[in-house]
PDB file of N, CA and C in Angstrom:
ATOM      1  N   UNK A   1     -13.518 -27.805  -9.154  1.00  0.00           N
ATOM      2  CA  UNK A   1     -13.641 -26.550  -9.855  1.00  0.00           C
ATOM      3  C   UNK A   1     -12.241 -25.979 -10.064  1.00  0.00           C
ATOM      4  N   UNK A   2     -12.112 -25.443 -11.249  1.00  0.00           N
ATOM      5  CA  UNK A   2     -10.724 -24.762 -11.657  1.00  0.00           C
ATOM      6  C   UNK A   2     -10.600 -23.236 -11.551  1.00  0.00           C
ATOM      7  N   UNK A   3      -9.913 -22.741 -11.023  1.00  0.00           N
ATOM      8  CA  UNK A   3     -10.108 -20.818 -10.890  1.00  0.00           C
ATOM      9  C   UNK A   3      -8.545 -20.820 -11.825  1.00  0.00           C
ATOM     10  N   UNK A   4      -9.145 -19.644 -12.766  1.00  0.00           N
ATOM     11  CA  UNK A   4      -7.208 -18.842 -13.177  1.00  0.00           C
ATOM     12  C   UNK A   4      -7.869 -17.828 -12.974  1.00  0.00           C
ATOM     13  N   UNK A   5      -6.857 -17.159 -12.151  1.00  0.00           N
ATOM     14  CA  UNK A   5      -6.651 -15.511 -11.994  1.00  0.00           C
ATOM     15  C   UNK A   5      -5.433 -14.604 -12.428  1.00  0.00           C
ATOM     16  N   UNK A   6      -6.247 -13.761 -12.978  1.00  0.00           N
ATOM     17  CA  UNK A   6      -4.936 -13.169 -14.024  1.00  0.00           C
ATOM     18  C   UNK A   6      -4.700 -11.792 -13.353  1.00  0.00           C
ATOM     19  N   UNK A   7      -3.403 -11.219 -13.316  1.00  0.00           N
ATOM     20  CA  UNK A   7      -3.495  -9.749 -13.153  1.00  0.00           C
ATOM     21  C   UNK A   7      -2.191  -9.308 -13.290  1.00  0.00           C
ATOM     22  N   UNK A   8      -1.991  -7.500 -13.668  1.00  0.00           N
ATOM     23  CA  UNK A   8      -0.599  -7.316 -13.908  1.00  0.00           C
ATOM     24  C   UNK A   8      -0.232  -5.980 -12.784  1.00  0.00           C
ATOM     25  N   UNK A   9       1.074  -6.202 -12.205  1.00  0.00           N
ATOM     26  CA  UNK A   9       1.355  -4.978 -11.468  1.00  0.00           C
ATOM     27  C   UNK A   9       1.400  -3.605 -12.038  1.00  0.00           C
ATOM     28  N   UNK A  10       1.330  -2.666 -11.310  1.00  0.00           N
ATOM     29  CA  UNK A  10       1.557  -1.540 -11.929  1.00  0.00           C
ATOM     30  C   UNK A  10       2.497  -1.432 -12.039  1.00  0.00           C
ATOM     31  N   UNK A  11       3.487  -0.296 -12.831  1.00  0.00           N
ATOM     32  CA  UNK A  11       4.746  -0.238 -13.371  1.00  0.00           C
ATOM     33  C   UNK A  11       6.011   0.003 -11.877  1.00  0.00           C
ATOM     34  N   UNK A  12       6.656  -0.554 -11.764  1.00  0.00           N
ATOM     35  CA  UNK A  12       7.280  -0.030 -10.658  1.00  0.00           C
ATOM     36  C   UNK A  12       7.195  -1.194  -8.864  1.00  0.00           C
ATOM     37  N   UNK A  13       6.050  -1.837  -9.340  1.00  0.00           N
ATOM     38  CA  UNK A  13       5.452  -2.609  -8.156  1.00  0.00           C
ATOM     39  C   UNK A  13       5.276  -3.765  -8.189  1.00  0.00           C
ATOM     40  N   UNK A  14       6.295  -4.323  -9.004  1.00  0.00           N
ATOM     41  CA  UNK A  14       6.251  -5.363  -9.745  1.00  0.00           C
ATOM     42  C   UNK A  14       6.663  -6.435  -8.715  1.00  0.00           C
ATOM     43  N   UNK A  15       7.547  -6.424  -8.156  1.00  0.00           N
ATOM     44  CA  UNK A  15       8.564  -7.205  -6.802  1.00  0.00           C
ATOM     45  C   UNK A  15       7.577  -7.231  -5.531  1.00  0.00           C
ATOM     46  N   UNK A  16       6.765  -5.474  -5.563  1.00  0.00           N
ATOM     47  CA  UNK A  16       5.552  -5.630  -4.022  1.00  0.00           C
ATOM     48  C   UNK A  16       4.649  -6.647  -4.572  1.00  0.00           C
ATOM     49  N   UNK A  17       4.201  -6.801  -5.712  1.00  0.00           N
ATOM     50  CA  UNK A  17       2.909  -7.397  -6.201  1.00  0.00           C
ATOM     51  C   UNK A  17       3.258  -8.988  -6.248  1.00  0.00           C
ATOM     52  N   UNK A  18       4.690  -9.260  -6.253  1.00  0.00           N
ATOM     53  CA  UNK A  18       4.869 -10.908  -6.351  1.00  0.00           C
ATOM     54  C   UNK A  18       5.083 -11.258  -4.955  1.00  0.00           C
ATOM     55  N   UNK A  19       5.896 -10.756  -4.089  1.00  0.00           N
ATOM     56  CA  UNK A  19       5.565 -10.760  -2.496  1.00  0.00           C
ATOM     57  C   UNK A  19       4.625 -10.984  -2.081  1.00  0.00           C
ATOM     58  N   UNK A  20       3.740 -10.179  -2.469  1.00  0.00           N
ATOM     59  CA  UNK A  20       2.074  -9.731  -1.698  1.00  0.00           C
ATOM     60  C   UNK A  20       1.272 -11.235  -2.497  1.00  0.00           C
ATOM     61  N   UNK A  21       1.495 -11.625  -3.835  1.00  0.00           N
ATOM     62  CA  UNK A  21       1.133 -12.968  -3.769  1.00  0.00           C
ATOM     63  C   UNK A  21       1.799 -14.208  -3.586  1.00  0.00           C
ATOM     64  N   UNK A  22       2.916 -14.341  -3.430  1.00  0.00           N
ATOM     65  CA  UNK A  22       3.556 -14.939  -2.639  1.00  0.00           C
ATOM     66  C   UNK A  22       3.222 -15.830  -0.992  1.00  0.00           C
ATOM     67  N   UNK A  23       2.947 -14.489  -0.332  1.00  0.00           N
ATOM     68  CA  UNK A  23       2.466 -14.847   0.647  1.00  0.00           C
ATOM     69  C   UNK A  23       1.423 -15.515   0.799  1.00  0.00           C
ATOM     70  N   UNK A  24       0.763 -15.789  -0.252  1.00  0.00           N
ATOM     71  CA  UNK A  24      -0.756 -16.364  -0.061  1.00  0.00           C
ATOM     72  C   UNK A  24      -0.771 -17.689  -0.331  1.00  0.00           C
ATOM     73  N   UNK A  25       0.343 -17.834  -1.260  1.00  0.00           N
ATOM     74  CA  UNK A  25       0.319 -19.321  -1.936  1.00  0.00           C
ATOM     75  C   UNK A  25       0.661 -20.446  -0.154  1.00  0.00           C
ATOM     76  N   UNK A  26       0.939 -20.424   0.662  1.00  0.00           N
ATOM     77  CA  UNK A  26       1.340 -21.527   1.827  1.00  0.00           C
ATOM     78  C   UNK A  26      -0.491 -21.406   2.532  1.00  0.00           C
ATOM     79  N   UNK A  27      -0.827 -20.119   3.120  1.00  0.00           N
ATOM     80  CA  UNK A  27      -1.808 -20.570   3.693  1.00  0.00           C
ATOM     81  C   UNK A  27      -2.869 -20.942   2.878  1.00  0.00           C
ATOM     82  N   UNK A  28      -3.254 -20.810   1.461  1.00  0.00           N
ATOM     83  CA  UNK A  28      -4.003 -21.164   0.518  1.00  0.00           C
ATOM     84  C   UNK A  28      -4.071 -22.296   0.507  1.00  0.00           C
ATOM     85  N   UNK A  29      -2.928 -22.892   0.374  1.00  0.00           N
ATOM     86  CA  UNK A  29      -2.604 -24.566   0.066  1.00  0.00           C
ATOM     87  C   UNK A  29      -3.145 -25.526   1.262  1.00  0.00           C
ATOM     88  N   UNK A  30      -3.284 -24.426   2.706  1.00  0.00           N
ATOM     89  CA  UNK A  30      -3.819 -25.553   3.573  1.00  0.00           C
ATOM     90  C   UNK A  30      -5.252 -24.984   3.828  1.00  0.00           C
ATOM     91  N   UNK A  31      -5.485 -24.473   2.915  1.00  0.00           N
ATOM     92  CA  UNK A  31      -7.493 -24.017   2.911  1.00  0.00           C
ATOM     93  C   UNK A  31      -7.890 -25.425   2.758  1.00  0.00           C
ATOM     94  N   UNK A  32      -9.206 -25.597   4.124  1.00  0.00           N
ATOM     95  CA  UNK A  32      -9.806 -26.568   3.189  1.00  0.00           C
ATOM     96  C   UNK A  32     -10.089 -26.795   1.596  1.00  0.00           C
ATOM     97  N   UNK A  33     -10.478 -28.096   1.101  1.00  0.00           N
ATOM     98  CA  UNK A  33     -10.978 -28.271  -0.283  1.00  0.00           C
ATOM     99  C   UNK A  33      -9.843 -27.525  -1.493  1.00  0.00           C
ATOM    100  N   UNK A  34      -8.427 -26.720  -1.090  1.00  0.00           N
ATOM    101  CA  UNK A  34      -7.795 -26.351  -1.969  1.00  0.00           C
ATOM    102  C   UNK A  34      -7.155 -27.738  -2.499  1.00  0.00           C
ATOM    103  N   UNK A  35      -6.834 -28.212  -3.874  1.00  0.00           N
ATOM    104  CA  UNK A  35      -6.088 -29.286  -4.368  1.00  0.00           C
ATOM    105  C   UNK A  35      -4.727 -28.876  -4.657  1.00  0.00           C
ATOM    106  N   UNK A  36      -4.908 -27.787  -5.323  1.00  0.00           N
ATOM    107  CA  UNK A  36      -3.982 -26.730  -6.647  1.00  0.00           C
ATOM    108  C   UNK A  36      -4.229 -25.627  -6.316  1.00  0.00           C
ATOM    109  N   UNK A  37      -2.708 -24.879  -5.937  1.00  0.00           N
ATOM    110  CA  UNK A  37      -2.833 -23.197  -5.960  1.00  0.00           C
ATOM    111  C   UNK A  37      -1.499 -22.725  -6.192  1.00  0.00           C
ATOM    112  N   UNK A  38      -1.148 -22.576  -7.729  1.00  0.00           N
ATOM    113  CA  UNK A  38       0.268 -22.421  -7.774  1.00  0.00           C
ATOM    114  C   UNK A  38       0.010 -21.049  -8.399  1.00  0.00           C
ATOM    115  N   UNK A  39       1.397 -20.396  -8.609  1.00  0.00           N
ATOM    116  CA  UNK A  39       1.642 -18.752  -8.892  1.00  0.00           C
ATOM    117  C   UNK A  39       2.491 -18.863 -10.086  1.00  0.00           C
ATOM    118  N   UNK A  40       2.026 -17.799 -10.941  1.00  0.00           N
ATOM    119  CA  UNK A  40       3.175 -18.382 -12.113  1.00  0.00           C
ATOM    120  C   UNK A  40       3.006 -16.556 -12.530  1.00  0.00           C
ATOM    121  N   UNK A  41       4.366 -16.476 -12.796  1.00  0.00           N
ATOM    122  CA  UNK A  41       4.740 -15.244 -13.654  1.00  0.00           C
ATOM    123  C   UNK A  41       5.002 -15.802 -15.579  1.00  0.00           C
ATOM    124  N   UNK A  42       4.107 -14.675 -15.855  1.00  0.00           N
ATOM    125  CA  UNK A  42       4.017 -14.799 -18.329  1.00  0.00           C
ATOM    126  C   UNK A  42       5.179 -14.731 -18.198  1.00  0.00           C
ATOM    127  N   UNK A  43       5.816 -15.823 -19.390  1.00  0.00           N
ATOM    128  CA  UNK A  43       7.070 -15.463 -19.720  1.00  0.00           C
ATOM    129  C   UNK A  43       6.811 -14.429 -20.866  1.00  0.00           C
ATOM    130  N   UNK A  44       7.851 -13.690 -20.657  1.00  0.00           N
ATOM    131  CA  UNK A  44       8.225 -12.211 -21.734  1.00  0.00           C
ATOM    132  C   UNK A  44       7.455 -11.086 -20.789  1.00  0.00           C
ATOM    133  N   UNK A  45       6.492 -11.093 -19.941  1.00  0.00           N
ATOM    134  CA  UNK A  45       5.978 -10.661 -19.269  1.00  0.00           C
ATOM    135  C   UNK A  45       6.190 -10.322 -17.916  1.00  0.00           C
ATOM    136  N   UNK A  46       7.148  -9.862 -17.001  1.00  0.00           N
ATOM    137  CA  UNK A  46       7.154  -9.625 -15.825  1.00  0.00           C
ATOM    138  C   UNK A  46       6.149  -9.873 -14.602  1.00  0.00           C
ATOM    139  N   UNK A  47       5.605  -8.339 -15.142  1.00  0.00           N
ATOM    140  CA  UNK A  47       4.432  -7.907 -14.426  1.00  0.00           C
ATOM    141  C   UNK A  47       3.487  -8.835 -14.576  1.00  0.00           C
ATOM    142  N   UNK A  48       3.299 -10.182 -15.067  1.00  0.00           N
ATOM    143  CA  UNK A  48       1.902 -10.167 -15.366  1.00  0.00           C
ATOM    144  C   UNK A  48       2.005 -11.541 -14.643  1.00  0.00           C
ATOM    145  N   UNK A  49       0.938 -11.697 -13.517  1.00  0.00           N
ATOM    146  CA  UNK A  49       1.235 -12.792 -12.813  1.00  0.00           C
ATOM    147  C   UNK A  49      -0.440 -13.829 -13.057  1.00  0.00           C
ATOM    148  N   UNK A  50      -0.212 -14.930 -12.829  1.00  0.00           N
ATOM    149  CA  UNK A  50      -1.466 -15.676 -12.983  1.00  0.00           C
ATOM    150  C   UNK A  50      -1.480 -17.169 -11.622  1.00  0.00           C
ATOM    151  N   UNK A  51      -2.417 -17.146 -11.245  1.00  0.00           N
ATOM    152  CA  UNK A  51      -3.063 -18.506 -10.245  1.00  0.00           C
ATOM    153  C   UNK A  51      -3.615 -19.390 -10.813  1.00  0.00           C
ATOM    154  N   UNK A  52      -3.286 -21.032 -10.540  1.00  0.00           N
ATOM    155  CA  UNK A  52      -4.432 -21.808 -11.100  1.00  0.00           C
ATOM    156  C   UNK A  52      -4.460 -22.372  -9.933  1.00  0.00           C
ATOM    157  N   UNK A  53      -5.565 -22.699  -9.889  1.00  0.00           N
ATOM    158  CA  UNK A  53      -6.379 -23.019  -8.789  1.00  0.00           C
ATOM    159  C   UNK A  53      -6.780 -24.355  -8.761  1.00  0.00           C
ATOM    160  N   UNK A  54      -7.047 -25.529  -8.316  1.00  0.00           N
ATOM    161  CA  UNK A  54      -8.414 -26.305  -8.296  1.00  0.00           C
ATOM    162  C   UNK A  54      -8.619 -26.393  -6.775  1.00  0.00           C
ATOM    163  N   UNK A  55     -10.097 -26.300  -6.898  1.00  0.00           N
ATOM    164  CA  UNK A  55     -10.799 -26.479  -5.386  1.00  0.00           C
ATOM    165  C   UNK A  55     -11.507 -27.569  -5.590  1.00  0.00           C
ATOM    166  N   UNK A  56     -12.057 -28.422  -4.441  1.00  0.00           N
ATOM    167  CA  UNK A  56     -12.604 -29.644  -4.376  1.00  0.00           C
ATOM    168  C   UNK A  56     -14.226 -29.145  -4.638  1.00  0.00           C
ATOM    169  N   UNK A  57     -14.789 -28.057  -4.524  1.00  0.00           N
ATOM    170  CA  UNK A  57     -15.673 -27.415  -4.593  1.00  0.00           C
ATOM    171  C   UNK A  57     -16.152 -25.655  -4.641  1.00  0.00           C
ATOM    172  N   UNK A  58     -17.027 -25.624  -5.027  1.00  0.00           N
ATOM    173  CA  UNK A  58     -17.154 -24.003  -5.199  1.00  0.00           C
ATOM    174  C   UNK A  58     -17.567 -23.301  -3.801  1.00  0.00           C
ATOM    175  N   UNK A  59     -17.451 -24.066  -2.748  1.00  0.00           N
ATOM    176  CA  UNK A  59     -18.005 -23.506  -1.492  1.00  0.00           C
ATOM    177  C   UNK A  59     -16.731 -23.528  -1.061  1.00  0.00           C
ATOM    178  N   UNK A  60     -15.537 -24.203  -1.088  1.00  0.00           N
ATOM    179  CA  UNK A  60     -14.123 -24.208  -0.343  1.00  0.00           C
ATOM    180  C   UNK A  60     -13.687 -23.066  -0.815  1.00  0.00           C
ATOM    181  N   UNK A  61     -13.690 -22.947  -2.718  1.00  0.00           N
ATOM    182  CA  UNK A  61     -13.037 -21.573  -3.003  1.00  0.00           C
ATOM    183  C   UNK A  61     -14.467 -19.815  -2.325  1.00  0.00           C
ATOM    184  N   UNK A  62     -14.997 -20.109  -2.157  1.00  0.00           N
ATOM    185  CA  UNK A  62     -16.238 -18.914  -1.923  1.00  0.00           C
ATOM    186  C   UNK A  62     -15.544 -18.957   0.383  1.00  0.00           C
ATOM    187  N   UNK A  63     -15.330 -19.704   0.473  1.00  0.00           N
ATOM    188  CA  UNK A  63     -14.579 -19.189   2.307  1.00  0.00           C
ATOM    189  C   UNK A  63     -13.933 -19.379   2.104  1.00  0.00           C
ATOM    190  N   UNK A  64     -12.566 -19.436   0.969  1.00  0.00           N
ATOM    191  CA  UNK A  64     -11.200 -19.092   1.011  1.00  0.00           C
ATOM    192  C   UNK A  64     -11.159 -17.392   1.123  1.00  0.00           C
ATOM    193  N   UNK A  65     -12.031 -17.218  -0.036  1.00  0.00           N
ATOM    194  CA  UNK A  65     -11.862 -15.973  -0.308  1.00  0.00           C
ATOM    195  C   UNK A  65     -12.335 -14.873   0.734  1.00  0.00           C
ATOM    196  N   UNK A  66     -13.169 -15.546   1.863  1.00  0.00           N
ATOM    197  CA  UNK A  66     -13.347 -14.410   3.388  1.00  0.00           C
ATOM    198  C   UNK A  66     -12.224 -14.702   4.089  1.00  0.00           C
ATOM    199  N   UNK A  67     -10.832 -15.667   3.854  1.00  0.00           N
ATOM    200  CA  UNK A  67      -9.915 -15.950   4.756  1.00  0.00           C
ATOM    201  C   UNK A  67      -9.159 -14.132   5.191  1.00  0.00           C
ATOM    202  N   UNK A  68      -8.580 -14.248   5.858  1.00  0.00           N
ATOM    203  CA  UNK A  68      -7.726 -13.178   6.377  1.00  0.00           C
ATOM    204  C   UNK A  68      -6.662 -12.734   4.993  1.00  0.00           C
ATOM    205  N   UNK A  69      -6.151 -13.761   4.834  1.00  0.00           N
ATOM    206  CA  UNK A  69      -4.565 -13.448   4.222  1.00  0.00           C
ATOM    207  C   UNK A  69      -5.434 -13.077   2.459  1.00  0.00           C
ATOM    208  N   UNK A  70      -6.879 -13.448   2.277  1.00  0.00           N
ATOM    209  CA  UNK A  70      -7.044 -13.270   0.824  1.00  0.00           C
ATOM    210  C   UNK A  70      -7.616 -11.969   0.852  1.00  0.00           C
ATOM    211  N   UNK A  71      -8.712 -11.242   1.801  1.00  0.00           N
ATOM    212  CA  UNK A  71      -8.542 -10.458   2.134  1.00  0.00           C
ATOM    213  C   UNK A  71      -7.817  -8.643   2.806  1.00  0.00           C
ATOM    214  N   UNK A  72      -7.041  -8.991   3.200  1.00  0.00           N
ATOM    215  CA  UNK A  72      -6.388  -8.556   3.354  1.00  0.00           C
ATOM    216  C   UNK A  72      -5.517  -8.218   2.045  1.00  0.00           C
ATOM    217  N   UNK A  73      -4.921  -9.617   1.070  1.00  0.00           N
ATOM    218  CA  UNK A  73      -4.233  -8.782  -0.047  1.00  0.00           C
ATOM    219  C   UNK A  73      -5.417  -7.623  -1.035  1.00  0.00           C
ATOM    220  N   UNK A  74      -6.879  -8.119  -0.825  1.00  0.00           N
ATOM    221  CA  UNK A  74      -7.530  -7.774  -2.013  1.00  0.00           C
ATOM    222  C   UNK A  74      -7.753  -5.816  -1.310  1.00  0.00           C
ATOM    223  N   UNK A  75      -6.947  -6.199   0.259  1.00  0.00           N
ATOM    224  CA  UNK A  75      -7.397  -4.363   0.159  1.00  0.00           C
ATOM    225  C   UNK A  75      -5.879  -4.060  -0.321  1.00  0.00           C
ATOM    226  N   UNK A  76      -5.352  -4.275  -0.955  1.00  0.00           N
ATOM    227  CA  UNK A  76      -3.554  -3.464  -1.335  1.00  0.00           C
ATOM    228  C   UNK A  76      -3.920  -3.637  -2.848  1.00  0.00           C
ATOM    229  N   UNK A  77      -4.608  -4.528  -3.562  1.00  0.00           N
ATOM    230  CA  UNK A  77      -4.977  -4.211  -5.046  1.00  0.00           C
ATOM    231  C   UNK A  77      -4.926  -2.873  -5.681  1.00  0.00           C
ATOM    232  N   UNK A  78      -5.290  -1.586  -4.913  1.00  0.00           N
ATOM    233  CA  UNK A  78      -5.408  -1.001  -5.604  1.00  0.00           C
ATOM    234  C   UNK A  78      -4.248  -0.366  -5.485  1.00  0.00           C
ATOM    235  N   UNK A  79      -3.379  -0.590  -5.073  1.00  0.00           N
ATOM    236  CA  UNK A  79      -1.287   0.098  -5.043  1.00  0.00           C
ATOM    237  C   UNK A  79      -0.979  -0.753  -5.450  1.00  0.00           C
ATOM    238  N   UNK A  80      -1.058  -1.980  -6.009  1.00  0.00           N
ATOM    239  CA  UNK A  80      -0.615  -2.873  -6.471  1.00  0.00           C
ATOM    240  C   UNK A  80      -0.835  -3.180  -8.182  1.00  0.00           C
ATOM    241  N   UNK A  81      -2.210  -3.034  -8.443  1.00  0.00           N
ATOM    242  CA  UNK A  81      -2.556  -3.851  -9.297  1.00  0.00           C
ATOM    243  C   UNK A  81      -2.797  -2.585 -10.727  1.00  0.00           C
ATOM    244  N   UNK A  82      -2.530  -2.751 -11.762  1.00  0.00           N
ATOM    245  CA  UNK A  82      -2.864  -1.966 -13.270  1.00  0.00           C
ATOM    246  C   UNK A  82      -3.890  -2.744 -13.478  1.00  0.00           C
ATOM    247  N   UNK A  83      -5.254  -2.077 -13.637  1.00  0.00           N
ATOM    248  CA  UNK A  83      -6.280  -2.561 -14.209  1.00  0.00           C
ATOM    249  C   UNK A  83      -6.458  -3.529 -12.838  1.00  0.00           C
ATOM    250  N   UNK A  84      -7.943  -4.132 -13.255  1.00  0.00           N
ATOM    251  CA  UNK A  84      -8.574  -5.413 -12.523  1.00  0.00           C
ATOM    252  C   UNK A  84      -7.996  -6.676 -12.648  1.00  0.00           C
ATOM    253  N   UNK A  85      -8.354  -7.296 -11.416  1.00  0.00           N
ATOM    254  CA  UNK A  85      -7.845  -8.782 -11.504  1.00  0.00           C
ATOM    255  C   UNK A  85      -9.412  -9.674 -12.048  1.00  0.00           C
ATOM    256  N   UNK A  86      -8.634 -10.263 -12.791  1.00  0.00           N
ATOM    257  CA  UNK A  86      -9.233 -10.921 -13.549  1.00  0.00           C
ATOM    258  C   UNK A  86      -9.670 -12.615 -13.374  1.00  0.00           C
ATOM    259  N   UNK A  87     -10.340 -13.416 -13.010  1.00  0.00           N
ATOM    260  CA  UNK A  87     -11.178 -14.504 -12.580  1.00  0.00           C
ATOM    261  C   UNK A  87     -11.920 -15.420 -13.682  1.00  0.00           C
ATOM    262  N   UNK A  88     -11.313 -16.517 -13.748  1.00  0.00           N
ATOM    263  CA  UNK A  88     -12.092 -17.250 -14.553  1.00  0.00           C
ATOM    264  C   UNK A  88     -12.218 -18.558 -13.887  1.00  0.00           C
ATOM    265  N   UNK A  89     -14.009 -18.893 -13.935  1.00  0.00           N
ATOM    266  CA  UNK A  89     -14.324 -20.292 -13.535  1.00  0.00           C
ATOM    267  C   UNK A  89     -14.403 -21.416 -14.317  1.00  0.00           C
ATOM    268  N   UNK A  90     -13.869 -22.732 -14.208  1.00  0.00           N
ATOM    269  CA  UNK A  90     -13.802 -23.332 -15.621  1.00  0.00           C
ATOM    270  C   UNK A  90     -14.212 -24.910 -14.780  1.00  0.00           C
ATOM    271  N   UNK A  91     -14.854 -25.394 -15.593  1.00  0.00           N
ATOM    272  CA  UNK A  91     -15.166 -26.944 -14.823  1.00  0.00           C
ATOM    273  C   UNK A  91     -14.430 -27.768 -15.645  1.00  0.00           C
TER     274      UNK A  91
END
């Protein structure tokens, strides 16, 4: 299964918001069933950061997402993030 997640910092929080995902990309990578979990900043775009994902299955990515470290960022979203983060499942 393929996940992209899209989202843009708020103005100003641009450096907390690449940190704060930053940190996620090492313990992500040793989630079970993770294949692919890289971080990429839009070019021309700063703020606007995106994940692609592949998981070996939709149950590895569904208990990634109760892990600590994914958690934990999704409670700072809202000092972090302009608008919603955005999720797409793609086979």
């Amino acid at each position: 299964m393929t996940v992209i997640a899209r989202m843009r910092a708020k103005s100003g929080h641009e450096a907390a918001l690449r940190d704060a995902l930053t940190a996620l990309v090492a313990p992500t990578r040793r989630a079970p069933g993770c294949l692919t979990y890289d971080l990429h900043t839009e070019v021309g775009e700063p703020a606007r950061f995106w994940f692609y994902e592949v998981w070996r299955a939709p149950e590895d990515h569904a208990a990634n997402l109760e892990s600590p470290h994914i958690t934990g960022f999704i409670a700072q979203t809202a000092d972090l993030l302009d608008g919603d983060l955005e999720v797409h499942f793609l086979n």
